[in-house]
PDB file of N, CA and C in Angstrom:
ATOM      1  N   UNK A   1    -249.411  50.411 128.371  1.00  0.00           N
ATOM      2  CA  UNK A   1    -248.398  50.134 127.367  1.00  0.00           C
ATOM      3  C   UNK A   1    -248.615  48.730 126.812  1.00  0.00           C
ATOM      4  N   UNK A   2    -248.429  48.748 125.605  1.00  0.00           N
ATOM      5  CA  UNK A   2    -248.961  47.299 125.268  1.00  0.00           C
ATOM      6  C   UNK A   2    -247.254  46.923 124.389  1.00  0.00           C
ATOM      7  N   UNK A   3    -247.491  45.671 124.164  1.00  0.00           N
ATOM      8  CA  UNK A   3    -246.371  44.765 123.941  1.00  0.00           C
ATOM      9  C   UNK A   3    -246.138  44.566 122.463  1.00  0.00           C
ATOM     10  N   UNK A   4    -244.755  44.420 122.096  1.00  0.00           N
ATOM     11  CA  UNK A   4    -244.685  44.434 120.574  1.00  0.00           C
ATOM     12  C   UNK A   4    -245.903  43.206 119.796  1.00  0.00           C
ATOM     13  N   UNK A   5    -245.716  42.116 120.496  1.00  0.00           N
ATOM     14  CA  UNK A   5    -246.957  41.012 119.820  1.00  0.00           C
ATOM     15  C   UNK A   5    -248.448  41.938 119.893  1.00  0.00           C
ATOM     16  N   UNK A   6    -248.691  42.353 121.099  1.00  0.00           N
ATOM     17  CA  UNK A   6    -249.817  42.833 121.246  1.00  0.00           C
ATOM     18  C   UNK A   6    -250.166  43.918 119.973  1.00  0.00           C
ATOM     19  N   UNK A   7    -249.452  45.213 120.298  1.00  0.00           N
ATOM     20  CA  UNK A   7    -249.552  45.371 119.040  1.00  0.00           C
ATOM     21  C   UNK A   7    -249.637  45.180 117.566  1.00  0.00           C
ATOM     22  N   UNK A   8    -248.647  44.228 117.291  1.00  0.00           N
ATOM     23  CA  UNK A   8    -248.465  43.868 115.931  1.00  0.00           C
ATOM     24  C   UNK A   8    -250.442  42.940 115.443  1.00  0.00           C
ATOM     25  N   UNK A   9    -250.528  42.133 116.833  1.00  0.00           N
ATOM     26  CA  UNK A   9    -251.701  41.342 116.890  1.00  0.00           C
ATOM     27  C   UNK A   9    -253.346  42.762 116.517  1.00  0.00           C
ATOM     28  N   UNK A  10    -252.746  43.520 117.599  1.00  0.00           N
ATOM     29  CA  UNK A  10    -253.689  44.797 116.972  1.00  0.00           C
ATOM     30  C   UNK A  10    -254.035  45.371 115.919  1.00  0.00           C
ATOM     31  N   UNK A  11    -252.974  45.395 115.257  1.00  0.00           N
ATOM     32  CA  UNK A  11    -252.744  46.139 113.729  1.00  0.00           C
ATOM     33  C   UNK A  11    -253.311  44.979 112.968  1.00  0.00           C
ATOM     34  N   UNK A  12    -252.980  43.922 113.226  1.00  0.00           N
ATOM     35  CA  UNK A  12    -253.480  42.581 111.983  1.00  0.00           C
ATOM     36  C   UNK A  12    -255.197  43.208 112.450  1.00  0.00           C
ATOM     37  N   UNK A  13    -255.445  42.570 113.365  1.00  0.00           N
ATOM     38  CA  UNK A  13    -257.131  42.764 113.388  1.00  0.00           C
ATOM     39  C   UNK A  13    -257.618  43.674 113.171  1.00  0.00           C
ATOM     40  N   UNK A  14    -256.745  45.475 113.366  1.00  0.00           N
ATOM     41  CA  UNK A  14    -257.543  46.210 112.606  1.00  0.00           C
ATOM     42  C   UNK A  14    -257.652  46.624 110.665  1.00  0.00           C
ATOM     43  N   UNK A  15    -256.735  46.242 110.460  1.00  0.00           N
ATOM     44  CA  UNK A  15    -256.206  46.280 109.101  1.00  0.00           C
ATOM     45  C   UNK A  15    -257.484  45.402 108.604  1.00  0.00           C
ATOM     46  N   UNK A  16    -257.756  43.835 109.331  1.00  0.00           N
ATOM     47  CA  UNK A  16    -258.492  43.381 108.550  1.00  0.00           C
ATOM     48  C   UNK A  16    -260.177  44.244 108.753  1.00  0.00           C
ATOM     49  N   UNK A  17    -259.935  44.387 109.954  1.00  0.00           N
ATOM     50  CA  UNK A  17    -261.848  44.657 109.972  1.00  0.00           C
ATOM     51  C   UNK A  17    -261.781  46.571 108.963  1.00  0.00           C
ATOM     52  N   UNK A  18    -260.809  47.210 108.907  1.00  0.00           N
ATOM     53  CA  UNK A  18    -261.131  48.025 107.677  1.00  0.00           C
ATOM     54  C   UNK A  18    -261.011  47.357 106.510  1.00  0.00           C
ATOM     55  N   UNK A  19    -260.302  46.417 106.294  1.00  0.00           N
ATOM     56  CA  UNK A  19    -260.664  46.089 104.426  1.00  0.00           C
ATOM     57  C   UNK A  19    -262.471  45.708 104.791  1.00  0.00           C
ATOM     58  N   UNK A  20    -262.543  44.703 105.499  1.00  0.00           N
ATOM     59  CA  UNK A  20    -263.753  44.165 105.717  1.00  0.00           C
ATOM     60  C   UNK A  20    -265.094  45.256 105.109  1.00  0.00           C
ATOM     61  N   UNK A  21    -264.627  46.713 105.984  1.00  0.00           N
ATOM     62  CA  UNK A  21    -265.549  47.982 106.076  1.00  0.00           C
ATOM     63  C   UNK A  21    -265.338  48.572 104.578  1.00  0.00           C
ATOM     64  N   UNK A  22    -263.946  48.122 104.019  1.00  0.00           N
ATOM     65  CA  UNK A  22    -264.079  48.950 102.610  1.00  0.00           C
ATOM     66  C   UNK A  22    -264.552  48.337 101.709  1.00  0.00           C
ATOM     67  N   UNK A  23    -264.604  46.638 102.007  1.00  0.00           N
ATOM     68  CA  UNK A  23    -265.745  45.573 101.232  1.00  0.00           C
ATOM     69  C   UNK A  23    -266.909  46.273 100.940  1.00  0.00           C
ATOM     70  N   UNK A  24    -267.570  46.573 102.064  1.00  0.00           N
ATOM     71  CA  UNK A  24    -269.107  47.108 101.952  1.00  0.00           C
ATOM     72  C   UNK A  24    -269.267  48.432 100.693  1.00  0.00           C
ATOM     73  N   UNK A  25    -268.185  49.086 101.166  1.00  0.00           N
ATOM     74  CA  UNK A  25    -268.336  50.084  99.943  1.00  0.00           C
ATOM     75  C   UNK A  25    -267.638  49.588  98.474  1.00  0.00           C
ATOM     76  N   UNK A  26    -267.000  48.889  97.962  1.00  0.00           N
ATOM     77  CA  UNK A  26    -266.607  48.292  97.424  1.00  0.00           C
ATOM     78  C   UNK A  26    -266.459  46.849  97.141  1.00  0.00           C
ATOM     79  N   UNK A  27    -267.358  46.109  96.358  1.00  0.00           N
ATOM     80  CA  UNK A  27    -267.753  45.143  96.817  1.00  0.00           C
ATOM     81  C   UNK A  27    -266.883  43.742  95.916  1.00  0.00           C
ATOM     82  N   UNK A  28    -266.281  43.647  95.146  1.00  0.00           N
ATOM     83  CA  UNK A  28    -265.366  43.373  94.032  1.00  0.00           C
ATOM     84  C   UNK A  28    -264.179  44.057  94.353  1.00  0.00           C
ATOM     85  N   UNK A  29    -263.719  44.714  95.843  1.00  0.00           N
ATOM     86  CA  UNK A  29    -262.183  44.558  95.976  1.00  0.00           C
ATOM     87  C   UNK A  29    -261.453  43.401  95.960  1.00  0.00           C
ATOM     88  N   UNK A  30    -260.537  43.237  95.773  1.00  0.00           N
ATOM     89  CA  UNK A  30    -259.144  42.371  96.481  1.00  0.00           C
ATOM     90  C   UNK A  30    -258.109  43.641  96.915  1.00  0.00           C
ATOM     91  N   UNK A  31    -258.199  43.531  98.337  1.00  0.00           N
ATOM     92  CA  UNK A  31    -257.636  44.258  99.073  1.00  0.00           C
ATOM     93  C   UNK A  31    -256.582  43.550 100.418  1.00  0.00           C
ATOM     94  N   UNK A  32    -255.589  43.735 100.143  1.00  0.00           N
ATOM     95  CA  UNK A  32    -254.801  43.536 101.626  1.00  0.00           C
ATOM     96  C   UNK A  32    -254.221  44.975 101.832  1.00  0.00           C
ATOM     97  N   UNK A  33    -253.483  44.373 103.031  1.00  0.00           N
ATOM     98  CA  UNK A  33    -252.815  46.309 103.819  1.00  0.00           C
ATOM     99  C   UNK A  33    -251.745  46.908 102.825  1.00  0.00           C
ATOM    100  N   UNK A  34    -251.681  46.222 101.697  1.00  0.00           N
ATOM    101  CA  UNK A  34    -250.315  46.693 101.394  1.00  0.00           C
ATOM    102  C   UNK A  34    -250.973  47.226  99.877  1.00  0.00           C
ATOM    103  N   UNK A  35    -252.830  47.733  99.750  1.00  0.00           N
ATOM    104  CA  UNK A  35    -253.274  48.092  98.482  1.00  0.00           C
ATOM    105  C   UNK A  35    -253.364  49.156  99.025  1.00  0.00           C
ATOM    106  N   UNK A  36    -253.174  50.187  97.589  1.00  0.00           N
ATOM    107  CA  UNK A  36    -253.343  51.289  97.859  1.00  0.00           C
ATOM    108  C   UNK A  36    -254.642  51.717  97.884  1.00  0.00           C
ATOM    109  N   UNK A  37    -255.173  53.069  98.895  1.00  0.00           N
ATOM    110  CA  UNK A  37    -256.418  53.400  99.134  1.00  0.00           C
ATOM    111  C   UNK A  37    -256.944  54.483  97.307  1.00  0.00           C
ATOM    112  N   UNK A  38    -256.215  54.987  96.522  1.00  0.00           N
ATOM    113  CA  UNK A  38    -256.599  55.916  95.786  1.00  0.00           C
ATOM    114  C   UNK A  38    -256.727  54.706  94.972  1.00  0.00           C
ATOM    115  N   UNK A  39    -256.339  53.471  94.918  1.00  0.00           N
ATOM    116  CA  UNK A  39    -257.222  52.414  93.486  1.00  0.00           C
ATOM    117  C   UNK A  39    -257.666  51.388  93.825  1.00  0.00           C
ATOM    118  N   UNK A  40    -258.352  51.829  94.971  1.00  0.00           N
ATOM    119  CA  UNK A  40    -259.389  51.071  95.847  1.00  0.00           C
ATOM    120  C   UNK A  40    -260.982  50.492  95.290  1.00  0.00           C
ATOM    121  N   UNK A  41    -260.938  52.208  94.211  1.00  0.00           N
ATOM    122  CA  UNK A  41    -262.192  52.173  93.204  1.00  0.00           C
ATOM    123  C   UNK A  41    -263.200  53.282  94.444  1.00  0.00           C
ATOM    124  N   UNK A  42    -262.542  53.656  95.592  1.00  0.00           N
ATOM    125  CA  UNK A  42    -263.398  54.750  96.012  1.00  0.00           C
ATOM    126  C   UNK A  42    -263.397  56.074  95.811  1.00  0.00           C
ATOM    127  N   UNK A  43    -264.755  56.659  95.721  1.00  0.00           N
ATOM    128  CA  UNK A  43    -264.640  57.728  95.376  1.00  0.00           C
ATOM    129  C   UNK A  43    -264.986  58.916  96.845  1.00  0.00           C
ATOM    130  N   UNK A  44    -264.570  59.904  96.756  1.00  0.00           N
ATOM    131  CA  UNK A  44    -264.653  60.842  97.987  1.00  0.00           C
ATOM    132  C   UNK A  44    -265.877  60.593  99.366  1.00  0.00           C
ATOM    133  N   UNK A  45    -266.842  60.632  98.432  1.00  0.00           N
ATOM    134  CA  UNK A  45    -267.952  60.089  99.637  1.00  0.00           C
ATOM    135  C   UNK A  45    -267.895  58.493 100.447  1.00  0.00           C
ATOM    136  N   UNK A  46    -267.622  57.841  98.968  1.00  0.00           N
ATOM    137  CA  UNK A  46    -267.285  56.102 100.426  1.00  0.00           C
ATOM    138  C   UNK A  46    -266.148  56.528 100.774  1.00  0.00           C
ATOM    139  N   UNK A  47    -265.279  56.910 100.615  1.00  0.00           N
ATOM    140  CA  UNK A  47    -263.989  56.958 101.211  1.00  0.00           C
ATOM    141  C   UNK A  47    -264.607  57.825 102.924  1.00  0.00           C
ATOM    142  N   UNK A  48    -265.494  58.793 102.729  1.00  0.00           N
ATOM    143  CA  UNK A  48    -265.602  59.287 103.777  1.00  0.00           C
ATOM    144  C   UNK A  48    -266.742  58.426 105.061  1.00  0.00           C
ATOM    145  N   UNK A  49    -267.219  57.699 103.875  1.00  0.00           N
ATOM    146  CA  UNK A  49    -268.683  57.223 104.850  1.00  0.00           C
ATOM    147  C   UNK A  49    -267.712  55.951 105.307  1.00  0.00           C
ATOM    148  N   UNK A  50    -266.083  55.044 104.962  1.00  0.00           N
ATOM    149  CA  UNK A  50    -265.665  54.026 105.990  1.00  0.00           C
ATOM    150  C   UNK A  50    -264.696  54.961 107.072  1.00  0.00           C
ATOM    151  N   UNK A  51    -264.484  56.332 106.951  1.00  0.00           N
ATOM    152  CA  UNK A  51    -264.117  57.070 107.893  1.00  0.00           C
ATOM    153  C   UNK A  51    -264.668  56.808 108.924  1.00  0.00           C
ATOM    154  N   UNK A  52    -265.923  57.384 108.635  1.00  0.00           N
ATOM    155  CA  UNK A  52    -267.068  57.298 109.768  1.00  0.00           C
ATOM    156  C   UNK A  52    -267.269  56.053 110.070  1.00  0.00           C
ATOM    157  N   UNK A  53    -267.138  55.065 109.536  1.00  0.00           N
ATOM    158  CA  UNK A  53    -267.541  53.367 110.593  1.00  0.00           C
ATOM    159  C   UNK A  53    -266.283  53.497 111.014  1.00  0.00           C
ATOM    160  N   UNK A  54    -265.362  53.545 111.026  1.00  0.00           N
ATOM    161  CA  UNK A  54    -263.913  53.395 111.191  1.00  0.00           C
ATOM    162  C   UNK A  54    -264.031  54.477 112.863  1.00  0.00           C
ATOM    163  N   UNK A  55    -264.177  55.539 112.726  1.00  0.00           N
ATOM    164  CA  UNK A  55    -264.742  56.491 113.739  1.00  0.00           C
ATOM    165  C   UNK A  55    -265.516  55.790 114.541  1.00  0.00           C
ATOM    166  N   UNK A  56    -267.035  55.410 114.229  1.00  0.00           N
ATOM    167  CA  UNK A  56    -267.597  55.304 115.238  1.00  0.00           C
ATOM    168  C   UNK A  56    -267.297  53.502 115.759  1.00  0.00           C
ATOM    169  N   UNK A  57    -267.059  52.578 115.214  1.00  0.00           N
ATOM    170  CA  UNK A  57    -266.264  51.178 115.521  1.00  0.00           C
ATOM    171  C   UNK A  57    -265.527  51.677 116.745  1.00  0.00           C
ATOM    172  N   UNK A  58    -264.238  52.339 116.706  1.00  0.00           N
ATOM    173  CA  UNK A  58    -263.153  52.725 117.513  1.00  0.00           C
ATOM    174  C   UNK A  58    -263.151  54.058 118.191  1.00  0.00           C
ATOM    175  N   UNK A  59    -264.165  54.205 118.025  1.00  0.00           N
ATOM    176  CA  UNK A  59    -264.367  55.448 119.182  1.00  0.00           C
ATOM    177  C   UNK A  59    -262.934  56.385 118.801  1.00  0.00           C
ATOM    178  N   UNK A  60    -262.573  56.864 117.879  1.00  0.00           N
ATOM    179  CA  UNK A  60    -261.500  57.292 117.673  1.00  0.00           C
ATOM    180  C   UNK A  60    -261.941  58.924 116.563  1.00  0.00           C
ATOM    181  N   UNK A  61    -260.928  59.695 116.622  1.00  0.00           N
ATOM    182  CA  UNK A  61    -261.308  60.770 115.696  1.00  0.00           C
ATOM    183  C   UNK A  61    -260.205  60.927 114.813  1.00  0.00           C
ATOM    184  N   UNK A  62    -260.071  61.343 113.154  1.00  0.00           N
ATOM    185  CA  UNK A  62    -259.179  60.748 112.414  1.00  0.00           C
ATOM    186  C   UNK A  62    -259.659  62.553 111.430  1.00  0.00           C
ATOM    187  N   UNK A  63    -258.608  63.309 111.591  1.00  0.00           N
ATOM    188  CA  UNK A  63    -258.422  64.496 110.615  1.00  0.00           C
ATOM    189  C   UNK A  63    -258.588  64.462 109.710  1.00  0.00           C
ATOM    190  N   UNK A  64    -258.891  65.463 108.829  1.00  0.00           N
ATOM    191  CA  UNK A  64    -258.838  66.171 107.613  1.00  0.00           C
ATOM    192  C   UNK A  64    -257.144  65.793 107.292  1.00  0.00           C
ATOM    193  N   UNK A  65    -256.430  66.442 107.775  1.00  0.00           N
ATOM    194  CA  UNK A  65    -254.697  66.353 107.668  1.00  0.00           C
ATOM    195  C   UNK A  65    -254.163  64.854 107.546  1.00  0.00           C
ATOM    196  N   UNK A  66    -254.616  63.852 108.001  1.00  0.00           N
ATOM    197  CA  UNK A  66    -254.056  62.591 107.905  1.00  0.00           C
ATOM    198  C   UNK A  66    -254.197  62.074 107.331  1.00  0.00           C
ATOM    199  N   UNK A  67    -254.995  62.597 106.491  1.00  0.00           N
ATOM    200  CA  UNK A  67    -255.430  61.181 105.055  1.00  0.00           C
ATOM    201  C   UNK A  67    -254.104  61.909 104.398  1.00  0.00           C
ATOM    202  N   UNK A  68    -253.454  62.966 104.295  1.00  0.00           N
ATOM    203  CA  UNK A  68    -252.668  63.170 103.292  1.00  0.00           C
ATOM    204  C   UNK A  68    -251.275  62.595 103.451  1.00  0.00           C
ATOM    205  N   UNK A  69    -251.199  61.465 104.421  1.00  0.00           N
ATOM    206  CA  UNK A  69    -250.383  60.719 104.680  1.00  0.00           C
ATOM    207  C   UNK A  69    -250.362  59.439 103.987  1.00  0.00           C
ATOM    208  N   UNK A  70    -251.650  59.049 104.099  1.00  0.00           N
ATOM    209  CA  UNK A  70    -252.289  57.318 104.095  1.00  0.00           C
ATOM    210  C   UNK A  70    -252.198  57.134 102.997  1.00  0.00           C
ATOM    211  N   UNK A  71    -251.576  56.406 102.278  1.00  0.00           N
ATOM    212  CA  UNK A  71    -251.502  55.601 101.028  1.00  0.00           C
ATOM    213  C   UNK A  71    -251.601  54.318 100.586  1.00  0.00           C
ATOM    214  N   UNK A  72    -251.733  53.828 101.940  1.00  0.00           N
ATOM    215  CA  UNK A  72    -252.088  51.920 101.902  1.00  0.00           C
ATOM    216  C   UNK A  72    -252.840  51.237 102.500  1.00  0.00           C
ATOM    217  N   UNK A  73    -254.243  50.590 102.783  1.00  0.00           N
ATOM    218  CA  UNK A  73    -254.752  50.332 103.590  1.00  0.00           C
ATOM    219  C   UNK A  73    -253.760  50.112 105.039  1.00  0.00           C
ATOM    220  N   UNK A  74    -253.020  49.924 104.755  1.00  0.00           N
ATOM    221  CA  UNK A  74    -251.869  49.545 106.148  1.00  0.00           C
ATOM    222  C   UNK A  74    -251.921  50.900 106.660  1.00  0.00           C
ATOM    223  N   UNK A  75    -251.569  51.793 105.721  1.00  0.00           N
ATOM    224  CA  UNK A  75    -251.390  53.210 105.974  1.00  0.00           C
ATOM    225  C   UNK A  75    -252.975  53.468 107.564  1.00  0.00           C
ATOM    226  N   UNK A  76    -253.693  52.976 106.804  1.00  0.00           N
ATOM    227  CA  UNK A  76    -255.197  53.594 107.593  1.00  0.00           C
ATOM    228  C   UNK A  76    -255.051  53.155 108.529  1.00  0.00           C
ATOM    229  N   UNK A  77    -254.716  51.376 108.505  1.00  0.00           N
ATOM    230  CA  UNK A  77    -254.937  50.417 110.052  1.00  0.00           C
ATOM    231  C   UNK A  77    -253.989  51.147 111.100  1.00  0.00           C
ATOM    232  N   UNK A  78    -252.858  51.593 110.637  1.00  0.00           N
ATOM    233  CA  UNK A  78    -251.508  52.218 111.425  1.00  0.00           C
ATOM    234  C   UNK A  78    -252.056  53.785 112.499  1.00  0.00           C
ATOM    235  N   UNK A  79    -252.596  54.183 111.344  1.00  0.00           N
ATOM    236  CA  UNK A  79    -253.017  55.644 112.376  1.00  0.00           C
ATOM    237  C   UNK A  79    -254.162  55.418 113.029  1.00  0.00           C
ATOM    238  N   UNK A  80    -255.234  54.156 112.508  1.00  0.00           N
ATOM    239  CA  UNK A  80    -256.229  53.845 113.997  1.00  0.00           C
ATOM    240  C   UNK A  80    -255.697  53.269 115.276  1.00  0.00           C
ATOM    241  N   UNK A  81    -255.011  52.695 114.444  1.00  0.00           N
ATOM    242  CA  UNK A  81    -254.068  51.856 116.033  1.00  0.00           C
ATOM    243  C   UNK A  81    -253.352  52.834 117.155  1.00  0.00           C
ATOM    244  N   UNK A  82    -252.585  53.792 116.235  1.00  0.00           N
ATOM    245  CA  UNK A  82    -251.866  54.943 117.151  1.00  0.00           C
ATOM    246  C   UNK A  82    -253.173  55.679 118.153  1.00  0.00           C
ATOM    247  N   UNK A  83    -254.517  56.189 117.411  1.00  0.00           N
ATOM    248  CA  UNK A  83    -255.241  56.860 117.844  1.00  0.00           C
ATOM    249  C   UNK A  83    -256.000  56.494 119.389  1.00  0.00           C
ATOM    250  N   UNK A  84    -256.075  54.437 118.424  1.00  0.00           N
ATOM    251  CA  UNK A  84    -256.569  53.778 120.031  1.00  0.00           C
ATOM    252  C   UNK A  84    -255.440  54.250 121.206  1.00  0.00           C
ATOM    253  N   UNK A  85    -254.223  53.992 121.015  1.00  0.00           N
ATOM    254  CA  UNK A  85    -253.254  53.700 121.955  1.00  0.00           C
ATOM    255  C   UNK A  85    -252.905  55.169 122.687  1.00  0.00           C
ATOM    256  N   UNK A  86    -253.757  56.139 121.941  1.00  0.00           N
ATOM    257  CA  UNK A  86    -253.446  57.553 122.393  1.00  0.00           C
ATOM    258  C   UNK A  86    -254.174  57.420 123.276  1.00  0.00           C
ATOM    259  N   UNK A  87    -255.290  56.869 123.805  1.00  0.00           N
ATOM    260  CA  UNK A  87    -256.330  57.079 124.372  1.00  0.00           C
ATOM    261  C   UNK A  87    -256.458  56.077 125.207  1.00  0.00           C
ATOM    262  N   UNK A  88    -255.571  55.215 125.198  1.00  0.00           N
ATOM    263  CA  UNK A  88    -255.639  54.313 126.707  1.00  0.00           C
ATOM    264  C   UNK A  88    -254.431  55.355 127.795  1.00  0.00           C
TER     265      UNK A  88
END
């Protein structure tokens, strides 16, 4: 069980190292957690290829079904974080 700081400290560092990952595919973002992922400027395939770093980074597995949630980079950092914490 981890601790409200801990967490909150979690979510900052992952939030940043995905903008970081959506840099690469997008290289002329300005992105914080609170941009939305559909005017990100990605299109279906980068969107899928920072899945996959996002995946293999965190050892984590992330549905078909959940992107139809995610609407903010925050949105993304939030359900990796849950996924880690499923799995401790």
């Amino acid at each position: 069980m981890q601790f409200p700081t801990q967490e909150s400290a979690m979510l900052a560092t992952v939030t940043q190292e995905i903008i970081d990952l959506l840099r690469t595919e997008v290289v002329d973002a300005d992105l914080t957690a609170d941009s939305v992922l559909q005017d990100a400027g990605l299109d279906s395939l980068r969107f899928m290829s920072v899945v996959f770093k996002i995946e293999a980074r965190y050892d984590v597995e992330l549905q078909e079904e959940d992107a139809e949630d995610l609407q903010t980079v925050g949105d993304l950092a939030a359900l990796v974080v849950d996924r880690i914490q499923e799995q401790s």
